[in-house]
C-alpha atoms as a PDB file:
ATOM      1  CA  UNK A   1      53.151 128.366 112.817  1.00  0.00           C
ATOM      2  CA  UNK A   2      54.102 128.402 116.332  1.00  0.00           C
ATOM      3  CA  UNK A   3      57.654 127.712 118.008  1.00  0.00           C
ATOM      4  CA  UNK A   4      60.703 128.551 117.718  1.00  0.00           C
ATOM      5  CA  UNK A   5      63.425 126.846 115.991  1.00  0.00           C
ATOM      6  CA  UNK A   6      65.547 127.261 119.205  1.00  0.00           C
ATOM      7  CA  UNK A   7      62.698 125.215 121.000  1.00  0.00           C
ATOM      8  CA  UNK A   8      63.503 121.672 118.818  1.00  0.00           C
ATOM      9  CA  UNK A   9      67.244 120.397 119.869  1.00  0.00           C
ATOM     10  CA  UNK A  10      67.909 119.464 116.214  1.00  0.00           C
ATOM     11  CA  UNK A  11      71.799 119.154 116.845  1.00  0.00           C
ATOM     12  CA  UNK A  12      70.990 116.609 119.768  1.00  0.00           C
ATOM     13  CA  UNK A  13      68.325 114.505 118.542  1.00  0.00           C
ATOM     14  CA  UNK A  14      71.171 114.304 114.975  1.00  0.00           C
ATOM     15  CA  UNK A  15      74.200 112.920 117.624  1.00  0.00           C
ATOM     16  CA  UNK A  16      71.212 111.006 119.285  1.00  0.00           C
ATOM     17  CA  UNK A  17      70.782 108.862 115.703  1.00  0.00           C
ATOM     18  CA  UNK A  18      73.788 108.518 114.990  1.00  0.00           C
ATOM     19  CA  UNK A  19      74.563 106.846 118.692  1.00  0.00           C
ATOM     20  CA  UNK A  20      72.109 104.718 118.310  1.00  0.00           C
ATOM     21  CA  UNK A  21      73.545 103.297 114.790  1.00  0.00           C
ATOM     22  CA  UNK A  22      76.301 102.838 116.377  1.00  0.00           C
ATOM     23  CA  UNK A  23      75.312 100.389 119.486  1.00  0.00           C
ATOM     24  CA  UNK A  24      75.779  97.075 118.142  1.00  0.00           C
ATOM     25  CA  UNK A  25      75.917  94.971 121.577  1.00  0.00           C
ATOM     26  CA  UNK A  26      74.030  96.591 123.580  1.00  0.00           C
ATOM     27  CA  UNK A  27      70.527  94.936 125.042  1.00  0.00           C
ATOM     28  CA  UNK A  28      68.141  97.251 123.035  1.00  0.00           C
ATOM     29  CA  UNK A  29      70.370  96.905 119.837  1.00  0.00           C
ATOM     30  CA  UNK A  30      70.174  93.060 120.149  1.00  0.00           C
ATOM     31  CA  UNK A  31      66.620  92.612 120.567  1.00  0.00           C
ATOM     32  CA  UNK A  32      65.650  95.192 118.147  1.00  0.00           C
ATOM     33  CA  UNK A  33      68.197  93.144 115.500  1.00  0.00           C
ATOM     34  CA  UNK A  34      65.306  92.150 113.338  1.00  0.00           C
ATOM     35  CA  UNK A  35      64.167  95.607 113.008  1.00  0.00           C
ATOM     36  CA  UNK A  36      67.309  96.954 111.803  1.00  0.00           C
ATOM     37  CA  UNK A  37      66.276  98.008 107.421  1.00  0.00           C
ATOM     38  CA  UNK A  38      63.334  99.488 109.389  1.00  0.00           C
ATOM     39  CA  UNK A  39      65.462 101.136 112.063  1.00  0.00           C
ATOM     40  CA  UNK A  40      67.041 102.300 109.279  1.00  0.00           C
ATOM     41  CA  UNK A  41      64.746 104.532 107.645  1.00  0.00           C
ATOM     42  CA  UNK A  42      63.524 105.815 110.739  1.00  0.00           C
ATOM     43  CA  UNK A  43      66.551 107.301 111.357  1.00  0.00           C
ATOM     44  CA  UNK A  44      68.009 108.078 107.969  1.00  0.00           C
ATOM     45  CA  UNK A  45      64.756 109.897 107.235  1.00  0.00           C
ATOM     46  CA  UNK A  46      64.773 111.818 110.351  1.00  0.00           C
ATOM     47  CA  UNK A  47      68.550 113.048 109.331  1.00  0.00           C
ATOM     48  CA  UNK A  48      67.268 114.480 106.375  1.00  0.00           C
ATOM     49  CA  UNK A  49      64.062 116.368 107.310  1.00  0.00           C
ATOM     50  CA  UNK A  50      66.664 117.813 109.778  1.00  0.00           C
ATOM     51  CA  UNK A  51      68.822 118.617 107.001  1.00  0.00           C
ATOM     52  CA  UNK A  52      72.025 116.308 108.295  1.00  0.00           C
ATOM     53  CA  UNK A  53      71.730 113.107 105.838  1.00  0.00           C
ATOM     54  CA  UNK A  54      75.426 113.784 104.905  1.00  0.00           C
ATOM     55  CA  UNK A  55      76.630 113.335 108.954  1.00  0.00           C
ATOM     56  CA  UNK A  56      76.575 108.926 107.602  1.00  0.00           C
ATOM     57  CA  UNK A  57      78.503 106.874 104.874  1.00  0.00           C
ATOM     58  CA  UNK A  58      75.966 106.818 102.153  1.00  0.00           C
ATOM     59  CA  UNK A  59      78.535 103.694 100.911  1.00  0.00           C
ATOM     60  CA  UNK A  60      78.138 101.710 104.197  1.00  0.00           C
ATOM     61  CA  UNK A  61      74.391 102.281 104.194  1.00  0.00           C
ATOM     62  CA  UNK A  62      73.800 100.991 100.347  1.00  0.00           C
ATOM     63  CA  UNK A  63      76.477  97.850 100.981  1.00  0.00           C
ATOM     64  CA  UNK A  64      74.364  96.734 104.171  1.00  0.00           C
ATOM     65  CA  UNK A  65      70.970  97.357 102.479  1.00  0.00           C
ATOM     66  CA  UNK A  66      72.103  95.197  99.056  1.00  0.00           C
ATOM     67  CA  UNK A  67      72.939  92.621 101.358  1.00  0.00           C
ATOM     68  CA  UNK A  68      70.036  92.054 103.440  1.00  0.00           C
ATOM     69  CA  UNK A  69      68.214  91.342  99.716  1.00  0.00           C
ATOM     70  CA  UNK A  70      66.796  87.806  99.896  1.00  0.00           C
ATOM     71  CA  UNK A  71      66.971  85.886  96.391  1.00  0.00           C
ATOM     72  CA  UNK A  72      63.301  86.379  95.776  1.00  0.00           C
ATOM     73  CA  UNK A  73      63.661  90.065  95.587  1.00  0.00           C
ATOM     74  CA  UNK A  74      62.566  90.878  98.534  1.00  0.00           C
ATOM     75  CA  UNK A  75      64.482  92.607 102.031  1.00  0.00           C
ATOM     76  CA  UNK A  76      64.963  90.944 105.424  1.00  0.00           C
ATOM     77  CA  UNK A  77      64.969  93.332 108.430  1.00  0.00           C
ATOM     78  CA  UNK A  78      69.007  92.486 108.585  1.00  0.00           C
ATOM     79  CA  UNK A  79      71.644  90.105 106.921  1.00  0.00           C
ATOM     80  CA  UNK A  80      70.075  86.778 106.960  1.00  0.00           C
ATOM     81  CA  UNK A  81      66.810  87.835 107.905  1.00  0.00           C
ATOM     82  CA  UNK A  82      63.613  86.567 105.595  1.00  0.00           C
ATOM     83  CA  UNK A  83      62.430  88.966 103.452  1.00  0.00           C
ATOM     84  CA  UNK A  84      58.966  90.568 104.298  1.00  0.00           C
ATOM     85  CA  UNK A  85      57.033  93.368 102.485  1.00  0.00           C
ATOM     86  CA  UNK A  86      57.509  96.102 105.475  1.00  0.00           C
ATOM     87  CA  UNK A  87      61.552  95.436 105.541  1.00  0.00           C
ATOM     88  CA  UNK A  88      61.395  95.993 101.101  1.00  0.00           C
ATOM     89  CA  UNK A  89      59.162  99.307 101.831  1.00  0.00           C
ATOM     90  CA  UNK A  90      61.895 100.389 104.434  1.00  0.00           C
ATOM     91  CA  UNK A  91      64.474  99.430 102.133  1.00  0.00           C
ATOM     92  CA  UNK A  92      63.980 101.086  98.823  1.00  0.00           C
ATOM     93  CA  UNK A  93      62.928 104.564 101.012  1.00  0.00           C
ATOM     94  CA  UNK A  94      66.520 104.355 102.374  1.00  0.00           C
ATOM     95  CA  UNK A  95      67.762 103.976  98.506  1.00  0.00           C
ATOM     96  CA  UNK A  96      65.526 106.663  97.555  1.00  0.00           C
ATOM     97  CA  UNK A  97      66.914 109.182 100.363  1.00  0.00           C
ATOM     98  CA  UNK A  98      70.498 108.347  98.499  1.00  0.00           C
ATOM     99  CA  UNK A  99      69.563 108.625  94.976  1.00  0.00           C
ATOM    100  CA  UNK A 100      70.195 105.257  94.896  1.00  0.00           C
ATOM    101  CA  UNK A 101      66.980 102.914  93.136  1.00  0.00           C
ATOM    102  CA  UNK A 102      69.041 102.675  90.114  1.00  0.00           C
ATOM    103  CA  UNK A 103      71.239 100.013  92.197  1.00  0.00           C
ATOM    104  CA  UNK A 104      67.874  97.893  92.540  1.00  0.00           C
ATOM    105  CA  UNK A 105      66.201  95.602  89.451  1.00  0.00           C
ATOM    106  CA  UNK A 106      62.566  97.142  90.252  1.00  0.00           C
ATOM    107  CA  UNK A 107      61.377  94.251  88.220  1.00  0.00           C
ATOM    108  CA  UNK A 108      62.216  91.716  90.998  1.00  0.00           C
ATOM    109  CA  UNK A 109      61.445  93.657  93.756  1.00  0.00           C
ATOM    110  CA  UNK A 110      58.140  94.526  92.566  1.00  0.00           C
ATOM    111  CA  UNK A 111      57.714  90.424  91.230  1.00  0.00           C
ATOM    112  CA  UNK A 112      58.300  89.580  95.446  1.00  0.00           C
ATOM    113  CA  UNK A 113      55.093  91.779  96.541  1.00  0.00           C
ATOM    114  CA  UNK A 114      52.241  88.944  97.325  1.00  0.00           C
ATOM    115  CA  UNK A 115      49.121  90.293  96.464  1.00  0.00           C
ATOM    116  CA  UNK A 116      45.776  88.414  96.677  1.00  0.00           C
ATOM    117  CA  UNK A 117      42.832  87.489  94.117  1.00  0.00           C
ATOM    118  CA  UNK A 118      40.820  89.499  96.766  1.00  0.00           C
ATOM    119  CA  UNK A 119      43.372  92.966  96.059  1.00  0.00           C
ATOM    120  CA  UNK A 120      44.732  92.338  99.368  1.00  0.00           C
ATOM    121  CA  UNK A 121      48.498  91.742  99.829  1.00  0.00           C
ATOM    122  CA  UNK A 122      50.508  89.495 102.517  1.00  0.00           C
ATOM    123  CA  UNK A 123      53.278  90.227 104.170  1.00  0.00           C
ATOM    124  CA  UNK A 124      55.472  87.754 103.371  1.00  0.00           C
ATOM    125  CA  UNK A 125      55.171  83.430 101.952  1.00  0.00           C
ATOM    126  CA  UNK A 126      53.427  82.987 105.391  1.00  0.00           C
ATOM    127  CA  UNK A 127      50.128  84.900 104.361  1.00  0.00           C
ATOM    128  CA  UNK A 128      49.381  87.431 106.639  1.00  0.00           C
ATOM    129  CA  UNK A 129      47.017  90.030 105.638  1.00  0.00           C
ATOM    130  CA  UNK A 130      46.564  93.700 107.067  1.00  0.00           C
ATOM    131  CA  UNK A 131      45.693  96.822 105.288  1.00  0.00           C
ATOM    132  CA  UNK A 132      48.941  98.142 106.690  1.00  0.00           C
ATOM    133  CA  UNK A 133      50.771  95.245 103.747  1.00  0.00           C
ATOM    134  CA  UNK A 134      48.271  97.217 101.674  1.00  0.00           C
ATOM    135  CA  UNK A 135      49.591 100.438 101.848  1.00  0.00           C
ATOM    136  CA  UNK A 136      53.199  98.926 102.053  1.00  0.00           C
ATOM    137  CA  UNK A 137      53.129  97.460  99.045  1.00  0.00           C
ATOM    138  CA  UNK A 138      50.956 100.053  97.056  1.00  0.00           C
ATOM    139  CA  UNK A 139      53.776 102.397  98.158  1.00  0.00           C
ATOM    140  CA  UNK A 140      56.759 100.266  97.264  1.00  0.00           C
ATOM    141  CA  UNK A 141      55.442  99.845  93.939  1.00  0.00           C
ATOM    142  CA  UNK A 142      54.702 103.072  93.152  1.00  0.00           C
ATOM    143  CA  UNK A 143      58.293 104.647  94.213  1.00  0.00           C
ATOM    144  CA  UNK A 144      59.396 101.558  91.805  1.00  0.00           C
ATOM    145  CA  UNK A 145      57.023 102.912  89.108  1.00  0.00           C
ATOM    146  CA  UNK A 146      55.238  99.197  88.612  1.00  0.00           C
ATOM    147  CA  UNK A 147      51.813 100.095  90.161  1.00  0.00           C
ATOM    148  CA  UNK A 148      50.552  98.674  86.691  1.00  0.00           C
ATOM    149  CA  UNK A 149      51.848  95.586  87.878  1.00  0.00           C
ATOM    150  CA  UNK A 150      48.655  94.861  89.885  1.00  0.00           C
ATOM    151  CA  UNK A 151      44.928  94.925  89.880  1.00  0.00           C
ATOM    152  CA  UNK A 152      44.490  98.569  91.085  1.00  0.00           C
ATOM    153  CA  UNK A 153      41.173  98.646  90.802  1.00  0.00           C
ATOM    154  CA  UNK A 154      40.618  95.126  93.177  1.00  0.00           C
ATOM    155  CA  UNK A 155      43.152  96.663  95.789  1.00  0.00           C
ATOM    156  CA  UNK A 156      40.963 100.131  95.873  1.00  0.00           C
ATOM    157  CA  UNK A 157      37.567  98.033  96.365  1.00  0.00           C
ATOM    158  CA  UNK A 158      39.845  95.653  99.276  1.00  0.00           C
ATOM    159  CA  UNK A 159      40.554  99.363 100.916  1.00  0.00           C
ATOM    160  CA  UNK A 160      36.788 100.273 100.954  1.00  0.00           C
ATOM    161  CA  UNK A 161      35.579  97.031 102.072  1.00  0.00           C
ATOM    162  CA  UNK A 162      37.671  97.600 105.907  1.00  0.00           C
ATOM    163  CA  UNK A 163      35.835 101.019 105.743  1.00  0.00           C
ATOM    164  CA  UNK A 164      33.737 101.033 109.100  1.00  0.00           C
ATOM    165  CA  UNK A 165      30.421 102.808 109.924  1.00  0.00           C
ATOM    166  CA  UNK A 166      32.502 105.710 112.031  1.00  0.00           C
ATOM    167  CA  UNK A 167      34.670 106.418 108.246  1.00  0.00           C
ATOM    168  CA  UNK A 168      37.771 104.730 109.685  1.00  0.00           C
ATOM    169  CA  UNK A 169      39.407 101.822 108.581  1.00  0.00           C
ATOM    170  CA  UNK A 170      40.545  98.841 110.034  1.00  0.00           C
ATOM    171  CA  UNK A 171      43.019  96.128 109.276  1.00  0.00           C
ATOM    172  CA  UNK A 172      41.197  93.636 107.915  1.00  0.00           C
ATOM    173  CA  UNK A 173      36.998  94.163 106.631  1.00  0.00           C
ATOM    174  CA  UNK A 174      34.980  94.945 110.087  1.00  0.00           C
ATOM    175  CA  UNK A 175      38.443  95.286 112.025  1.00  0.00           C
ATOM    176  CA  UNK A 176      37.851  98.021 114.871  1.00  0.00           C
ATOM    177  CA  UNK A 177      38.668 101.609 113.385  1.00  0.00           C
ATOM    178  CA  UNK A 178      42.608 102.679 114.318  1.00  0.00           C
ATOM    179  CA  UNK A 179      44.964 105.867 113.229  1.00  0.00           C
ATOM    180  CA  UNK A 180      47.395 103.840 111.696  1.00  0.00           C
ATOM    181  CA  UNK A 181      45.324 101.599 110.116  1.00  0.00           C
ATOM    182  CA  UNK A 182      43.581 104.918 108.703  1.00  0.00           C
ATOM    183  CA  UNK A 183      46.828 106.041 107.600  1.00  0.00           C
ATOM    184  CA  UNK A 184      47.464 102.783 105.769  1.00  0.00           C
ATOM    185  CA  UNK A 185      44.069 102.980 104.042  1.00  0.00           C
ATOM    186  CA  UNK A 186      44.015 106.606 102.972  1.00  0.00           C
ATOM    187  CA  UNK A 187      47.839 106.878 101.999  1.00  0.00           C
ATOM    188  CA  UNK A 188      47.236 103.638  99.663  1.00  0.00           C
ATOM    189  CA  UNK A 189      44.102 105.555  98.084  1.00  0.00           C
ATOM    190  CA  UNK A 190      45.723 108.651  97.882  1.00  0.00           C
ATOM    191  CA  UNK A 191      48.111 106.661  95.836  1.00  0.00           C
ATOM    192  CA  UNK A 192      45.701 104.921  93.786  1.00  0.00           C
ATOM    193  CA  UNK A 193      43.774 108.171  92.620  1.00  0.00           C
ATOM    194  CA  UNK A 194      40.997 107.004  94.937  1.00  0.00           C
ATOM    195  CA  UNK A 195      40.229 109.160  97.873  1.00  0.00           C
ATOM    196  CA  UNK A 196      37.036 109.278  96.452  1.00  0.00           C
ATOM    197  CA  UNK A 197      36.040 106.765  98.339  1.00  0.00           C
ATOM    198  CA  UNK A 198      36.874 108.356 101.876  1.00  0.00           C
ATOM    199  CA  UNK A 199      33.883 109.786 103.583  1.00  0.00           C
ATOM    200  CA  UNK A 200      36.229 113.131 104.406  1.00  0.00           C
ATOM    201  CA  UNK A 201      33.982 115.159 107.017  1.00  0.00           C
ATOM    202  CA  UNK A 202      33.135 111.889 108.435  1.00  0.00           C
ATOM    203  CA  UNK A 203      37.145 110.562 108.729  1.00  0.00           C
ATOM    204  CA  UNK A 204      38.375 114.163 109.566  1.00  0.00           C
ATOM    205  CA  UNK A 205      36.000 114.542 112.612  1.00  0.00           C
ATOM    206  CA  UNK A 206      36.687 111.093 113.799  1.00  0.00           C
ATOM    207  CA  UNK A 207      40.807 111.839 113.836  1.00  0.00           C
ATOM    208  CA  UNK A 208      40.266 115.270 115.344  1.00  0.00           C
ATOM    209  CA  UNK A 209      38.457 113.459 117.939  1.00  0.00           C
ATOM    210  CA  UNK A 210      42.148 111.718 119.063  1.00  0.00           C
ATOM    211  CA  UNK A 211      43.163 115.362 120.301  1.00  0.00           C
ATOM    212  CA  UNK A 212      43.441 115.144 123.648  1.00  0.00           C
ATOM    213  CA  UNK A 213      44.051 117.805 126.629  1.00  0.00           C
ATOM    214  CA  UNK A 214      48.025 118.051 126.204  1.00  0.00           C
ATOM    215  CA  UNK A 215      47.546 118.268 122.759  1.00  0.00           C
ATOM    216  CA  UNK A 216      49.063 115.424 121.812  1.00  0.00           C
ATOM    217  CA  UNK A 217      47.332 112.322 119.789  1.00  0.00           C
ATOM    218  CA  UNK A 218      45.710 108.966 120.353  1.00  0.00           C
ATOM    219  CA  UNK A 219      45.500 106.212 118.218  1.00  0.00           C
ATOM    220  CA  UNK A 220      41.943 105.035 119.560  1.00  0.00           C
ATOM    221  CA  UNK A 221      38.978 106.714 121.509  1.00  0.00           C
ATOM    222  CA  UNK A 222      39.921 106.640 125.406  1.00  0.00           C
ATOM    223  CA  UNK A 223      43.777 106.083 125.144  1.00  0.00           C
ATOM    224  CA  UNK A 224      46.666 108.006 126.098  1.00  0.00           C
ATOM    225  CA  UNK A 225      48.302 110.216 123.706  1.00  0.00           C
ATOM    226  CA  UNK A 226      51.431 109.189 121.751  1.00  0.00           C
ATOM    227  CA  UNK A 227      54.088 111.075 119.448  1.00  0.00           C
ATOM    228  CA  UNK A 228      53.875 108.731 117.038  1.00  0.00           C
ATOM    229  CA  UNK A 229      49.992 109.622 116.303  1.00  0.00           C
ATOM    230  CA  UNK A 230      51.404 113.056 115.354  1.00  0.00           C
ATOM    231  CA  UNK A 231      52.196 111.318 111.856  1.00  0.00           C
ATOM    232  CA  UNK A 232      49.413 108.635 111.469  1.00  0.00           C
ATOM    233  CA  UNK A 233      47.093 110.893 112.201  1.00  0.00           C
ATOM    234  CA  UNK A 234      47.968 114.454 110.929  1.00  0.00           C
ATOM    235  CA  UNK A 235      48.977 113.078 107.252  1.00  0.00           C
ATOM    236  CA  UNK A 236      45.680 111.315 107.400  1.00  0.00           C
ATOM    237  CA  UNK A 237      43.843 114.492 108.044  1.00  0.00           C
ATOM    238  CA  UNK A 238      46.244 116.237 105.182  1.00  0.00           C
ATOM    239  CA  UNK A 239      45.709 114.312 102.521  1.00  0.00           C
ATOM    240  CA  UNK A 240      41.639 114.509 103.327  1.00  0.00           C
ATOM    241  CA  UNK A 241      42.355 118.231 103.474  1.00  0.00           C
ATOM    242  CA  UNK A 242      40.986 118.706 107.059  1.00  0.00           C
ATOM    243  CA  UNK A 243      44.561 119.198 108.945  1.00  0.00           C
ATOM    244  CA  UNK A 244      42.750 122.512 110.193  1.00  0.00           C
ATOM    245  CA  UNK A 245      40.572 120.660 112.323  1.00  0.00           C
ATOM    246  CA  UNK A 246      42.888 120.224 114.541  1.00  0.00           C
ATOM    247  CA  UNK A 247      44.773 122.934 117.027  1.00  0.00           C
ATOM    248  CA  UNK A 248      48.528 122.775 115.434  1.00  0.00           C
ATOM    249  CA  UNK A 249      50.049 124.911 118.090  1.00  0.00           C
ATOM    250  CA  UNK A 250      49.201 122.518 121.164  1.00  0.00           C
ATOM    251  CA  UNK A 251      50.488 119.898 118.950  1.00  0.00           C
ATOM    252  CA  UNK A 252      53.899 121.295 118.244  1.00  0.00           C
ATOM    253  CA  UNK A 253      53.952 121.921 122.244  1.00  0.00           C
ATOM    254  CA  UNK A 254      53.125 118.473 123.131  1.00  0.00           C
ATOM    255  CA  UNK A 255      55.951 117.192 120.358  1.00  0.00           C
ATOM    256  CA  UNK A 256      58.427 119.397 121.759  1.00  0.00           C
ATOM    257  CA  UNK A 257      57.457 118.346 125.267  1.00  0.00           C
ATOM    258  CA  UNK A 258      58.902 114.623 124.435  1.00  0.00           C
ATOM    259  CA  UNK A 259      62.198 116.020 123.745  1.00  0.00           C
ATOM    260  CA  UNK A 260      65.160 114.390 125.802  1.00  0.00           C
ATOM    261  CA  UNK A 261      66.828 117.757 125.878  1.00  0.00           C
ATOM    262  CA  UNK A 262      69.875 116.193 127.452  1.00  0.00           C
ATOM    263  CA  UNK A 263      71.063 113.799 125.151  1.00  0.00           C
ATOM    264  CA  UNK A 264      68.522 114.078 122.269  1.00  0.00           C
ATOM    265  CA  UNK A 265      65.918 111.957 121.145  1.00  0.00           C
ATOM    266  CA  UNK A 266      62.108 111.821 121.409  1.00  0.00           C
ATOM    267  CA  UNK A 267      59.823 109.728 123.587  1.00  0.00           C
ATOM    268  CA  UNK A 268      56.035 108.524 122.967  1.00  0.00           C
ATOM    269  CA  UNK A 269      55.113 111.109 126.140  1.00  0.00           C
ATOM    270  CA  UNK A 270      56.947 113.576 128.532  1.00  0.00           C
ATOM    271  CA  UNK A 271      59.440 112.160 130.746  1.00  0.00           C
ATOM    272  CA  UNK A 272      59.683 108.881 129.405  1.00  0.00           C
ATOM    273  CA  UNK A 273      62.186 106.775 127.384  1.00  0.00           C
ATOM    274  CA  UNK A 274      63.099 107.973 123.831  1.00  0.00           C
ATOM    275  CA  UNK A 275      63.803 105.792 120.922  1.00  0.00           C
ATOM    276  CA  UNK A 276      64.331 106.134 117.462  1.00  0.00           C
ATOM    277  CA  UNK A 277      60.881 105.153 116.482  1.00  0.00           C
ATOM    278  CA  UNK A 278      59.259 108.223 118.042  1.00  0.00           C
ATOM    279  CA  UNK A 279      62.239 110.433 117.149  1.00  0.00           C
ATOM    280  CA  UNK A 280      61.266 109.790 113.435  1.00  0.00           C
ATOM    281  CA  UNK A 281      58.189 110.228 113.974  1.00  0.00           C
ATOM    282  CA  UNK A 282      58.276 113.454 115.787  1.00  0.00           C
ATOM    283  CA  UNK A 283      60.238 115.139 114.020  1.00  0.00           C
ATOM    284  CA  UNK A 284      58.142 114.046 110.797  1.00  0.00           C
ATOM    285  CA  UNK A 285      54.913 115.310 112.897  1.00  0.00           C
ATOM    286  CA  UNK A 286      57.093 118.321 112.987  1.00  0.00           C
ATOM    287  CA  UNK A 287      57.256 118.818 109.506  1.00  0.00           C
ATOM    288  CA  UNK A 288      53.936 118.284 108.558  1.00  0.00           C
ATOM    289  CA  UNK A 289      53.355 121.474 110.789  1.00  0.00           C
ATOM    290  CA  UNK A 290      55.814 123.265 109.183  1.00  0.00           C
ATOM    291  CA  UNK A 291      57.903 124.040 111.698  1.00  0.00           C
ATOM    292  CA  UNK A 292      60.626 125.939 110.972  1.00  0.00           C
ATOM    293  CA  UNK A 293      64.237 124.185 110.099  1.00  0.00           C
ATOM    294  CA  UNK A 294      62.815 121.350 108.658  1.00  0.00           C
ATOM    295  CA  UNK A 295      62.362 119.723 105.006  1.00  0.00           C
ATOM    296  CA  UNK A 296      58.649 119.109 104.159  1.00  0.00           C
ATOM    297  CA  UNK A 297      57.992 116.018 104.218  1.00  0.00           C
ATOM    298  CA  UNK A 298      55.232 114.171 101.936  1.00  0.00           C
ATOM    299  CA  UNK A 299      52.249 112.640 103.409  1.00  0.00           C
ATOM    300  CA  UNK A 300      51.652 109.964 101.394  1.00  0.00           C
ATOM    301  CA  UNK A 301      55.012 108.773 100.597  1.00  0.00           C
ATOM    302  CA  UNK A 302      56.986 109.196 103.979  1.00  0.00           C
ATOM    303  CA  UNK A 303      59.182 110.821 102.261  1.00  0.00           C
ATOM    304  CA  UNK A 304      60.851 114.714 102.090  1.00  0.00           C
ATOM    305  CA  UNK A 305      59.043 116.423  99.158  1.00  0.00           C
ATOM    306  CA  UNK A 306      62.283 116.459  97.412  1.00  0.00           C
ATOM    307  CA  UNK A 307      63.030 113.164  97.518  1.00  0.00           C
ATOM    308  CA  UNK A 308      59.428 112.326  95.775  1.00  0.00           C
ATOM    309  CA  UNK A 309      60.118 114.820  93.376  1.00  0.00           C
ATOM    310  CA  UNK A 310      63.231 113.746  92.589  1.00  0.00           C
ATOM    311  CA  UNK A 311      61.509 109.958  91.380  1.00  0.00           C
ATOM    312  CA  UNK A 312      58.931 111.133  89.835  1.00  0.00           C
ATOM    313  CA  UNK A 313      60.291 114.269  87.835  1.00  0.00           C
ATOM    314  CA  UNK A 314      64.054 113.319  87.286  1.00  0.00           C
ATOM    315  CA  UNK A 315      63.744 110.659  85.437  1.00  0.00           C
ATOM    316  CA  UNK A 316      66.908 109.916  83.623  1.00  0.00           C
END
């Protein structure tokens, strides 16, 4: 695979994290507050594909997540915050990166994930539904190991049913066709035993199609490219086994090309603003292309591979 190791500033992008933990009062920190368990695992997964997990106080982490645990089961974004499905997902993937899901009751947490009598699932007590609450909780309760909880078979038929004419999904049944909804759709089959149902020549040419010039990704025909596409898209195309339908090397460019190489960090495009949503989420597109120095990281799961493993094949 193309690129150098030299070419990623791994030790900059790892003091880039960190700073950002650290900026409590600053304007970005405040109005990102209720984003903080997500935040969170952005970050803390991005350490460890870069192999640096150790550089934070595993302690300080688990004490903040525990407390952010609403009474239902369920996480808020931060202390005090209501729970919603996305800030539980975030949350036990943090735990998991520390070994740490024997601290949880997976019986609650699993009990606080809303699904529907249609096999969709909500978001939190106010109802919202989107496939991406789909994959969310299909993920959340597999890492728990309580996918028998639900009604697998009416959450795999909800999946299908936002299946559009071009083989993409959308968020809710005849929703316009998007990467990350796609991602949501085919990670929560893939987790199901269902990709079956994904029409894969059909899917695979329609997310090559969001290649553009640079290399980089789009999200939807006719917009600009984005880092964070690099993940939504490329696990999409690896877990439908067409990832070689793309060109990987103009890819890994285009990532690299985001790079603050100043002060670390990684932006949506060249030249602008980085943050640590895009830093996660290049350096995960990273690792899907194998790029040297990095953990492999799981498609499905958003997760290194180890870290899977270690859930599924240690149990104690």
């Amino acid at each position: 695979m193309g690129g150098k190791i030299g070419d990623l500033e791994a030790e900059k992008h790892v003091r880039y994290i960190v700073s950002v933990e650290k900026r409590r009062d600053d304007f970005e920190s405040v109005v990102t507050e209720h984003l903080r368990m997500n935040g969170a695992y952005w970050g803390l997964t991005a350490l460890d594909l870069l192999g640096k997990l150790e550089v934070v106080d595993q302690d300080e982490v688990v004490s903040w997540i525990m407390e952010c645990q609403h009474e239902s089961g369920g996480f808020g974004g931060n202390v005090g915050h209501d729970p919603h499905v996305v800030h539980t997902l975030s949350a036990v993937q943090v735990l998991a990166l520390f070994d740490k899901l024997n601290v949880l009751d997976a019986d609650k947490v699993s009990n606080c994930i809303l699904g529907n009598e249609d096999g969709s699932f909500s978001g939190d007590s106010w109802g919202e539904i989107d496939t991406r609450f789909t994959y969310i909780a299909i993920c959340c309760l597999s890492i728990l190991q309580c996918l028998g909880k639900i009604n697998v078979e009416k959450a795999v038929n909800y999946v299908v049913s936002c299946k559009n004419v071009d083989g993409g999904f959308g968020c809710t049944p005849g929703a316009e066709s998007h990467a990350g909804q796609i991602f949501c759709c085919v990670g929560a089959l893939a987790l199901m035993g269902s990709l079956h149902h994904v029409d894969k020549d059909l899917l695979g040419w329609w997310l090559c199609e969001r290649q553009v010039k640079s290399g980089g990704l789009n999200g939807r025909p006719e917009k600009l490219p984005d880092v964070c596409y690099s993940w939504w898209v490329l696990s999409s195309l690896i877990m439908i086994d067409r990832a070689h339908w793309i060109d990987k090397n103009k890819l890994i460019k285009f990532i690299i090309d985001c790079q603050d190489r100043e002060n670390g960090g990684i932006s949506d495009r060249p030249d602008d603003a980085v943050d640590v949503f895009h830093t996660y989420f290049g350096v995960a597109g990273l690792s899907l292309l194998e790029y040297p120095g990095l953990k492999p990281i799981d498609p499905a799961y958003a997760l290194p591979v180890d870290v899977v493993n270690r859930i599924f094949f240690s149990r104690r």
